[in-house]
Protein backbone atom coordinates (compact mmCIF):
# COMPACT_ATOMS: atom_id res chain seq x y z
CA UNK A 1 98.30 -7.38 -15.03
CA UNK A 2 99.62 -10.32 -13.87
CA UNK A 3 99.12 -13.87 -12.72
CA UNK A 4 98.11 -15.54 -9.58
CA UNK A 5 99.76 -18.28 -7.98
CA UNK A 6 98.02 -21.17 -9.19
CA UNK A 7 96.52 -24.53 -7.06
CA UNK A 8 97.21 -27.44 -9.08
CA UNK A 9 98.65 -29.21 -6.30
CA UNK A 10 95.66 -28.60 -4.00
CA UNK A 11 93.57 -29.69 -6.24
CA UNK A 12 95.33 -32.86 -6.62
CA UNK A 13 95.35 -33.41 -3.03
CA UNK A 14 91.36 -32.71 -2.95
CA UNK A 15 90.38 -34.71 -6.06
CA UNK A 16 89.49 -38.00 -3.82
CA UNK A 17 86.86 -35.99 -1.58
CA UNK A 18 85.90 -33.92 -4.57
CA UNK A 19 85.14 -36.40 -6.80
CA UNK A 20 81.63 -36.85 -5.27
CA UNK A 21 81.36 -33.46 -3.80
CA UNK A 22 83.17 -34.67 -0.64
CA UNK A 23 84.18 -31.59 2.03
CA UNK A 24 87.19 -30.72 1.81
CA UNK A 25 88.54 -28.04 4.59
CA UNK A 26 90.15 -24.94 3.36
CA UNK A 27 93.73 -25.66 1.80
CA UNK A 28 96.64 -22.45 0.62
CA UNK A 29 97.78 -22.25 -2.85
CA UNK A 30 100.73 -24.21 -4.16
CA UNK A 31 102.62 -23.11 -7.30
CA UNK A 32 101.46 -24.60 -10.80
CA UNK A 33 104.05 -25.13 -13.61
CA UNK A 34 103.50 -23.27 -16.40
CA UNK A 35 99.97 -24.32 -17.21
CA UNK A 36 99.00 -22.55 -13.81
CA UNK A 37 95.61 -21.82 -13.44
CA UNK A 38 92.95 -23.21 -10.69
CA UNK A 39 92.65 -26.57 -12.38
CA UNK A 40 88.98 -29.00 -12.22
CA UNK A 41 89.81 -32.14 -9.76
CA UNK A 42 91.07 -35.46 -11.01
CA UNK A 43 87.68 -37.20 -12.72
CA UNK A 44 86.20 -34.39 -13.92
CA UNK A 45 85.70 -31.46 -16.55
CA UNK A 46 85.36 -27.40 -16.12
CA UNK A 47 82.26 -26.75 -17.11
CA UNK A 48 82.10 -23.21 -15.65
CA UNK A 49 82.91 -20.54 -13.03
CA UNK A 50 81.55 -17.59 -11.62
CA UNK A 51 83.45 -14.70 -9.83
CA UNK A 52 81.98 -12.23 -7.27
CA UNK A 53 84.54 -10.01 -5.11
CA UNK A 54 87.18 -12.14 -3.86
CA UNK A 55 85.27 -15.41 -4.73
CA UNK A 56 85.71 -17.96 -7.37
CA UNK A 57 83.24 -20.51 -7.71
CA UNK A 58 84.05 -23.18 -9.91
CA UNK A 59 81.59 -25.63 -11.88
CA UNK A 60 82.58 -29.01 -12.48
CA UNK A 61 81.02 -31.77 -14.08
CA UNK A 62 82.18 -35.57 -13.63
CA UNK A 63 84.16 -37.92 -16.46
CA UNK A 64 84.69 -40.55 -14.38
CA UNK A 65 82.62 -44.03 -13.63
CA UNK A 66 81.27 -42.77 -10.06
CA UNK A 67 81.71 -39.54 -9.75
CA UNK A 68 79.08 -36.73 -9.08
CA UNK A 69 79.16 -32.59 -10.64
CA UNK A 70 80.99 -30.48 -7.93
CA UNK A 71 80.42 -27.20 -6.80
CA UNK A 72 83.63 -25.65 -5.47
CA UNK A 73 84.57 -21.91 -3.88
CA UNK A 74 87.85 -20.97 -4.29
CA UNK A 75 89.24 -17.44 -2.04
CA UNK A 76 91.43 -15.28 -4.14
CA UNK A 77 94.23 -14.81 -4.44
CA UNK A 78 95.42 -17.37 -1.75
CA UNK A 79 93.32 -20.38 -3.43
CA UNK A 80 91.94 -21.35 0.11
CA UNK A 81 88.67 -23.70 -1.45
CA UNK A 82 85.55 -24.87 0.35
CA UNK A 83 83.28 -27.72 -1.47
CA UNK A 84 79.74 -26.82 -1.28
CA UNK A 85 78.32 -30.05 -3.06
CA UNK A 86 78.81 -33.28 -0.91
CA UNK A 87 78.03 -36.91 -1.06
CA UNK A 88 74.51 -37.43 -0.81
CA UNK A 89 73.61 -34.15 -1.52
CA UNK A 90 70.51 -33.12 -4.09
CA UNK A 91 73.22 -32.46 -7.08
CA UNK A 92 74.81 -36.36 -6.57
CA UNK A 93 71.74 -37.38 -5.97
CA UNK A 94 69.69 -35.86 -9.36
CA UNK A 95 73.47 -36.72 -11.30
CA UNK A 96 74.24 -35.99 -14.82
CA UNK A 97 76.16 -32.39 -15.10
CA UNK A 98 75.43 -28.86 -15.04
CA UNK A 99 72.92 -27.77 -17.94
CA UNK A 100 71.71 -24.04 -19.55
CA UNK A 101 70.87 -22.79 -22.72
CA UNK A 102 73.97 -22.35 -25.01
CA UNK A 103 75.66 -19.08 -24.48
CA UNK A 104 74.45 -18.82 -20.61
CA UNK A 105 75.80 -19.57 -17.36
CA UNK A 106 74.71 -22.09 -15.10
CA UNK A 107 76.28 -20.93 -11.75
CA UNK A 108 76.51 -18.09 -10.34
CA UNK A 109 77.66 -16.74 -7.08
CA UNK A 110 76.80 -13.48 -4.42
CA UNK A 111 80.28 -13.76 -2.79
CA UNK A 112 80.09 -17.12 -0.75
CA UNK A 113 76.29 -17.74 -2.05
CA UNK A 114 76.36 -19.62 -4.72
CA UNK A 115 73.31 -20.85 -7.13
CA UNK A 116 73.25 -23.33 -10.03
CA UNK A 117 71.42 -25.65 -12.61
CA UNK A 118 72.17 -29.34 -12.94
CA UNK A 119 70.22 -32.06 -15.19
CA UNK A 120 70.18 -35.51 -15.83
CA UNK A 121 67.91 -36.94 -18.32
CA UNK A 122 64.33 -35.64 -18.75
CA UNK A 123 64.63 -33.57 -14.96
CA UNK A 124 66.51 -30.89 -14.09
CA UNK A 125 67.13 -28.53 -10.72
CA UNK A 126 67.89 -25.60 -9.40
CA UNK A 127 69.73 -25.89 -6.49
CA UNK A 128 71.83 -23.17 -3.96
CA UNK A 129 73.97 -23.47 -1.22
CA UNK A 130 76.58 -21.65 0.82
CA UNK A 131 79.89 -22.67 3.23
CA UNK A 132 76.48 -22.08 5.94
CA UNK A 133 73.65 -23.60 4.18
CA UNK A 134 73.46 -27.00 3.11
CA UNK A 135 72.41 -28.00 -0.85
CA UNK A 136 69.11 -26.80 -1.22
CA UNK A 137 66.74 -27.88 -4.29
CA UNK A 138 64.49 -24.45 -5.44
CA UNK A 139 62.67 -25.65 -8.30
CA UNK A 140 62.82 -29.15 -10.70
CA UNK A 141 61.53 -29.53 -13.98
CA UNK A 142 60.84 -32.57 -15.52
CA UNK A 143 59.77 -34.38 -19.05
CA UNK A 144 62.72 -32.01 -20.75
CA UNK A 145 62.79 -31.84 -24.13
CA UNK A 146 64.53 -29.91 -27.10
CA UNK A 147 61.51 -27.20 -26.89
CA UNK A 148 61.84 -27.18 -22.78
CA UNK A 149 60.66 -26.44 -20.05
CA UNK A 150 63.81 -24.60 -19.11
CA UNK A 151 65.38 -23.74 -16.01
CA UNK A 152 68.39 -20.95 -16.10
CA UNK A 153 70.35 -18.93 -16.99
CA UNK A 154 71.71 -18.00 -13.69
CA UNK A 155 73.22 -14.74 -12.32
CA UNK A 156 74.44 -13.86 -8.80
CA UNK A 157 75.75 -10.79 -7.26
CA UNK A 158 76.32 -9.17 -3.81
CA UNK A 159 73.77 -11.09 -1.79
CA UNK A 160 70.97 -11.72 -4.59
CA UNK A 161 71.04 -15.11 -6.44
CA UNK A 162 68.59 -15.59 -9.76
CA UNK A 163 67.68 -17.99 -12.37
CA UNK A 164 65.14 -18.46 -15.40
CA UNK A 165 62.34 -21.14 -14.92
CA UNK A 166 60.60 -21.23 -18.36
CA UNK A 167 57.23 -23.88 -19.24
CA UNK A 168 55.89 -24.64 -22.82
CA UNK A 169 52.09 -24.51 -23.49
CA UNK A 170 50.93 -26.84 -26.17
CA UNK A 171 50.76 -24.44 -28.65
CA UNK A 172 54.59 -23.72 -28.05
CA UNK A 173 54.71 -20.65 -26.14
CA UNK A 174 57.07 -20.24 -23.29
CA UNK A 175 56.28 -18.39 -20.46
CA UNK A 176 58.09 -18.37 -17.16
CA UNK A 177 59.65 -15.80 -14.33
CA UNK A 178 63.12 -15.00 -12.83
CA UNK A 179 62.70 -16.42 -9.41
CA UNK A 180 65.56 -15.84 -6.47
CA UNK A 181 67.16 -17.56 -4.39
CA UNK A 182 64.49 -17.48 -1.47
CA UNK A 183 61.94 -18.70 -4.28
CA UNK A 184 60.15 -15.26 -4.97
CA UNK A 185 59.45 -14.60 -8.27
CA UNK A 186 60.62 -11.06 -8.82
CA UNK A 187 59.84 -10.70 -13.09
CA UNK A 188 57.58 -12.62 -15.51
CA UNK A 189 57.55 -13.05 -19.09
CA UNK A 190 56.26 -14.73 -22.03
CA UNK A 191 58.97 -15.83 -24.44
CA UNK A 192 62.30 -17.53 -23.19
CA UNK A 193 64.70 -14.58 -21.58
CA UNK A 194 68.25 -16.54 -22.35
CA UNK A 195 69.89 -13.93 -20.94
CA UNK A 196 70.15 -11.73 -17.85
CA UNK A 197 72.75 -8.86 -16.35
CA UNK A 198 72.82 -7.85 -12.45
CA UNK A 199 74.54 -5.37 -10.63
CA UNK A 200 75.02 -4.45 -7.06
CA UNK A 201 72.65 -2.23 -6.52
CA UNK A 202 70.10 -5.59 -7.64
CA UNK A 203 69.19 -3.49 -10.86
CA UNK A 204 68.43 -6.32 -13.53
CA UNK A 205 68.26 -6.30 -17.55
CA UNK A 206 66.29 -9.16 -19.32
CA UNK A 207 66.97 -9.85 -22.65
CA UNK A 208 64.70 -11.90 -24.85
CA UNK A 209 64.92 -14.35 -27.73
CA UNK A 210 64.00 -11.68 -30.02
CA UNK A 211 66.88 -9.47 -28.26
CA UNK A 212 64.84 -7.14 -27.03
CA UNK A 213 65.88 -5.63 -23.12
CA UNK A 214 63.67 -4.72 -20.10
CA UNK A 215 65.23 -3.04 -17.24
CA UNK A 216 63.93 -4.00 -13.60
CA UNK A 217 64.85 -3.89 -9.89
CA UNK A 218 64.63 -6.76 -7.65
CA UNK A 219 62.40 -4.94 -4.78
CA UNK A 220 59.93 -4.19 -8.03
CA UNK A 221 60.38 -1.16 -9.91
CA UNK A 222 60.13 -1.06 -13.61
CA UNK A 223 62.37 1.02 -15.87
CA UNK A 224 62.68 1.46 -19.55
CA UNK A 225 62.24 -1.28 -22.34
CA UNK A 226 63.56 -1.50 -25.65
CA UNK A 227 62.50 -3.70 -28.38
CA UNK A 228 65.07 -2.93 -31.20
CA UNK A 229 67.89 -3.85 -29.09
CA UNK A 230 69.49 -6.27 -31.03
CA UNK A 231 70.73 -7.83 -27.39
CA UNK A 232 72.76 -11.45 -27.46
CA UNK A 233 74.40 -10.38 -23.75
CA UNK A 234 74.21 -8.11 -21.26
CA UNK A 235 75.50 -6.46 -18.18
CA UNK A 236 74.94 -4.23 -15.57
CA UNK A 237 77.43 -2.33 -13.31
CA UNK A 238 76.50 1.14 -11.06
CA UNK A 239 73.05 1.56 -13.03
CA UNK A 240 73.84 1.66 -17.12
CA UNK A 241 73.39 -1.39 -18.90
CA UNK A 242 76.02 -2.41 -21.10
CA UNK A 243 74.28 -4.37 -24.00
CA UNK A 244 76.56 -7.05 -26.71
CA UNK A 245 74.34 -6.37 -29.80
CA UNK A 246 73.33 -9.47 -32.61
CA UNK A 247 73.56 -7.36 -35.53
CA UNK A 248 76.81 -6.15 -35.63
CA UNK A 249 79.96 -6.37 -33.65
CA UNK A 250 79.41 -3.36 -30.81
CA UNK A 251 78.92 -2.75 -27.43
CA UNK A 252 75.79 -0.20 -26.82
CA UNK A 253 76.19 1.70 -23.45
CA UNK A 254 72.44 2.60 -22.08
CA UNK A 255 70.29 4.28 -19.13
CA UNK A 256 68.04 1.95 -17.06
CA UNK A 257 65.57 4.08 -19.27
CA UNK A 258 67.07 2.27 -22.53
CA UNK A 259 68.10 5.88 -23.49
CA UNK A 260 71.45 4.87 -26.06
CA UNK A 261 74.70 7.13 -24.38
CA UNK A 262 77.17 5.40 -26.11
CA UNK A 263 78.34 2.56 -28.69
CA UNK A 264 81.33 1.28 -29.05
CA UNK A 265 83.25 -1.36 -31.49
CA UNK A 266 84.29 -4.85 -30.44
CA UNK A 267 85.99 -7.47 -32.01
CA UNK A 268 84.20 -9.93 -34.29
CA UNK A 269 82.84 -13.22 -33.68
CA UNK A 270 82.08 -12.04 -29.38
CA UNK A 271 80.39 -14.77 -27.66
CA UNK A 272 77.12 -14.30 -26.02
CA UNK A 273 78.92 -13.62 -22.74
CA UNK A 274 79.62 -9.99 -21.03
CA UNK A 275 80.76 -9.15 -18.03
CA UNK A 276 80.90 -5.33 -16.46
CA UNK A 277 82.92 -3.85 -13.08
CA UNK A 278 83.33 -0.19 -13.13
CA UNK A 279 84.18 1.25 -16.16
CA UNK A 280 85.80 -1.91 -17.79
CA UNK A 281 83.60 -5.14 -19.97
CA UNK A 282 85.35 -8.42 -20.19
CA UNK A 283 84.43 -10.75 -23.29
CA UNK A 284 85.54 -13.20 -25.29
CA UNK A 285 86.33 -13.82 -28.96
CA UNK A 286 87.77 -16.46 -30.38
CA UNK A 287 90.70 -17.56 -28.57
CA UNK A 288 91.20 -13.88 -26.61
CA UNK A 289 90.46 -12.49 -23.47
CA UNK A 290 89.32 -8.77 -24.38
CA UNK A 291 89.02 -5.51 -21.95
CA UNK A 292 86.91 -2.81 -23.25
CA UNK A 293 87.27 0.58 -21.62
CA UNK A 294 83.67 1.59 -21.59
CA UNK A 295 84.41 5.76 -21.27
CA UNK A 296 86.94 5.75 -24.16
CA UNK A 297 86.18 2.73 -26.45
CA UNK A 298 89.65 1.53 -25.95
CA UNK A 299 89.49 -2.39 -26.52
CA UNK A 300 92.93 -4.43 -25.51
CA UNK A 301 93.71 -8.48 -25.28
CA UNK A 302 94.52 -9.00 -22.15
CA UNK A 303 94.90 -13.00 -22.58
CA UNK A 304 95.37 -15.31 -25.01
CA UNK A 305 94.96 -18.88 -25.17
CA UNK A 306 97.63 -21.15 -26.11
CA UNK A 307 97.44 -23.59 -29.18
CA UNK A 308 94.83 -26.19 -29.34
CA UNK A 309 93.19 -24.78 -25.96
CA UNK A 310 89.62 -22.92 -26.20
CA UNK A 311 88.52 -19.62 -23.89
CA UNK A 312 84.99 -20.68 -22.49
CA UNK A 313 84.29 -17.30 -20.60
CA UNK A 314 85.45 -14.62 -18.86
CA UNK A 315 84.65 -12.70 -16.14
CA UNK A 316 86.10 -8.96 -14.23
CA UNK A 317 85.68 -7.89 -10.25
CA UNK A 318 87.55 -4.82 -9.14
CA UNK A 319 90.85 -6.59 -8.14
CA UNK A 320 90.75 -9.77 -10.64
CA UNK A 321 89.51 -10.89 -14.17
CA UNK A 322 89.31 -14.59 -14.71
CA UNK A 323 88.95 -16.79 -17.75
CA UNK A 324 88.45 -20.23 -18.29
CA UNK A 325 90.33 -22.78 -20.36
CA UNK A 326 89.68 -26.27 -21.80
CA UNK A 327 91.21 -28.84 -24.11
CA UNK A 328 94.97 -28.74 -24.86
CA UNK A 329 97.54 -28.59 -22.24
CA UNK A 330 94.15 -27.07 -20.11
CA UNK A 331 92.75 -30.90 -20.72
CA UNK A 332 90.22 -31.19 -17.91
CA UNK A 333 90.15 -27.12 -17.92
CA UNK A 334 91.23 -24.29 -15.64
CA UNK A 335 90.39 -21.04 -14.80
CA UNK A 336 92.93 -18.20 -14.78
CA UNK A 337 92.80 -15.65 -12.42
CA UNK A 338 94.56 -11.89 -13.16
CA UNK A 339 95.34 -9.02 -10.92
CA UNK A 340 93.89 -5.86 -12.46
C-alpha cells in the first residue's frame, strides 16, 4: 500500500470559509510534508470521517471563539473538497460539535450523501445534506441528559443514510427506531442499539446493549437474530455479517441467519469500531491500523501511529483504507488515506 498525496495546503487556503461552514469550490491536492494526511481546517478539531467509494467525508468540530462544526467531502485521491455545512445553516445555527454514544460514529456518508449528529447543550439534531441538497434537520431531541434521549449512531452506504433516535420512559427504558434519511422508520426496538453495520445491498445488523444482533433489510425483511452474540461492533459487506465480539478478542464471521461460519483471532484491546469491503475488516487497536483477511484469518498492521499521536478509527473501500489521527504532530487531527 501506499500513501496519497496529502492537502494540507488546501486546507490552509479553505480554513477562512470553513471555519463557519463557508462554501468553498472544489480545490486539487497539494503535497503535505511528512505529516501528510487530509488535515481539519485552521480553528478546529477532527472529530471524525466517513468513507464511501471514492468519498471522504470529514467531521470537524470548532476550537476557536466563532467558529461553527463543519461538514466537509473530500474526492479521492485528487483531494478536490466540497463544504456541505455553511453559514447560517441548521448545524451553525444549533452549535456545539458533533455528538454519539462512545464507540459510534456520528457521520456517515452514501458517496456524496452525507448524514450526521450534532449537539449543543440539552438539544441535539440529526441533520443530512449533499453537494445538491441544502442542510436539512430530520429529527431534534431535546432535555438531554446522561440517561438520553439519544440520537445516533449513524451509518451510510451506497445511497441509504441511517441513524438511531432512542427516548427514555420514566421507568428508564429506552425505546426508539433506526429512521433514514427520508425520515422512514425502517426497524424498532426497545433497549438502546449503539451499534449498527450496512452494506450495499441495504442489508442491516443491529446490535444491542446487551450485544445481542438482529439482521434486517431496509425494504423490510427480517432475518436471523442472535442473543448470545457477545457483539461490541459490527459490519456488513455482500450479505455475512462480520461481528467484533465483547468477550474475547475475535472476529465471528455469520449468515444473515446468525448461522456462525467462521471465527477468527484479533488483536487485543480492538475498539468498538469495524469496518468490512470484500473479503478484508479494518480495525483499530491501540495505536495500529489492522487488516484482517476474513477467508484465511490472516491479520497484518498496515499503519502505525507515530509517538504521542492516537488512531481514532479506521475505515476500508475497495481502492482506499483511511484512518484518522489526533494529538501529536496530528494536533488538530488528520485522516490518512491508503491505496489498497
Amino acid at each position: 500500500m501506499r500513501r496519497l498525496a496529502a492537502v494540507a495546503a488546501a486546507a490552509s487556503a479553505l480554513a477562512g470559509s470553513a471555519a463557519c461552514g463557508g462554501a468553498a469550490k472544489a480545490t486539487t491536492t497539494a503535497r503535505a510534508g511528512s505529516g501528510g494526511g487530509f488535515a481539519a481546517s485552521a480553528g478546529h478539531l477532527l472529530a471524525g470521517f466517513s468513507l464511501d467509494r471514492q468519498w471522504l467525508a470529514l467531521a470537524e468540530d470548532p476550537a476557536a471563539a466563532g467558529a461553527c462544526a463543519t461538514v466537509t467531502l473530500v474526492r479521492l485521491p485528487d483531494g478536490a473538497r466540497r463544504e456541505l455545512t455553511r453559514p447560517g445553516g441548521a448545524t451553525c445555527r444549533l452549535g456545539g460539535g458533533f455528538w454519539v454514544r462512545p464507540g459510534a460514529r456520528a457521520l456517515g456518508n452514501a458517496i456524496v450523501k452525507a448524514l450526521w449528529v450534532v449537539r449543543n447543550g440539552a438539544t441535539a439534531e440529526a441533520v443530512k445534506a449533499s453537494p445538491g441538497e441544502h442542510e436539512v434537520v430530520l429529527a431534534r431531541v431535546t432535555g438531554i441528559s446522561a440517561s438520553g434521549p439519544f440520537l445516533g449512531p449513524v451509518v451510510a452506504k451506497n445511497w441509504l443514510r441511517l441513524f438511531g433516535r432512542y427516548t427514555v420512559a420514566a421507568d428508564g427504558t429506552e425505546s426508539g427506531g433506526e429512521i433514514s434519511g427520508n425520515r422512514r422508520e425502517l426497524w424498532t426496538a426497545t433497549g438502546p442499539v449503539p451499534a449498527l453495520g450496512l452494506d450495499k445491498a441495504e442489508h442491516v445488523v443491529s446490535v444491542g446493549a446487551d450485544g445481542a444482533i438482529a439482521m434486517w433489510h431496509a425494504h423490510g425483511a427480517r432475518y436471523g437474530r442472535v442473543s448470545d452474540a457477545h457483539a461490541r461492533a459490527a459490519a456488513l459487506d455482500g450479505g455475512e455479517v462480520y461481528v467484533l465480539r465483547a468477550d474475547a478478542p475475535r472476529l465471528d464471521v455469520r449468515l444473515l441467519s446468525g448461522k456462525l461460519v467462521r471465527s477468527w483471532p484479533v488483536a487485543r484491546g480492538a475498539k468498538p469500531l469495524l469496518d468490512v469491503d470484500g473479503p478484508d475488516a479494518v480495525y483499530v487497536a491501540g495505536r495500529t491500523v489492522h487488516e484482517l483477511r476474513l477467508d484465511t484469518g490472516r491479520d497484518r498492521v498496515v499503519a502505525r501511529a507515530p509517538a504521542r499521536e492516537t488512531v481514532l478509527d479506521a475505515q476500508i473501500e475497495k481502492r482506499f483504507i483511511a484512518y484518522a489521527l489526533r494529538g501529536g504532530a496530528a494536533r488538530r487531527g488528520r485522516v490518512v488515506v491508503l491505496r489498497r
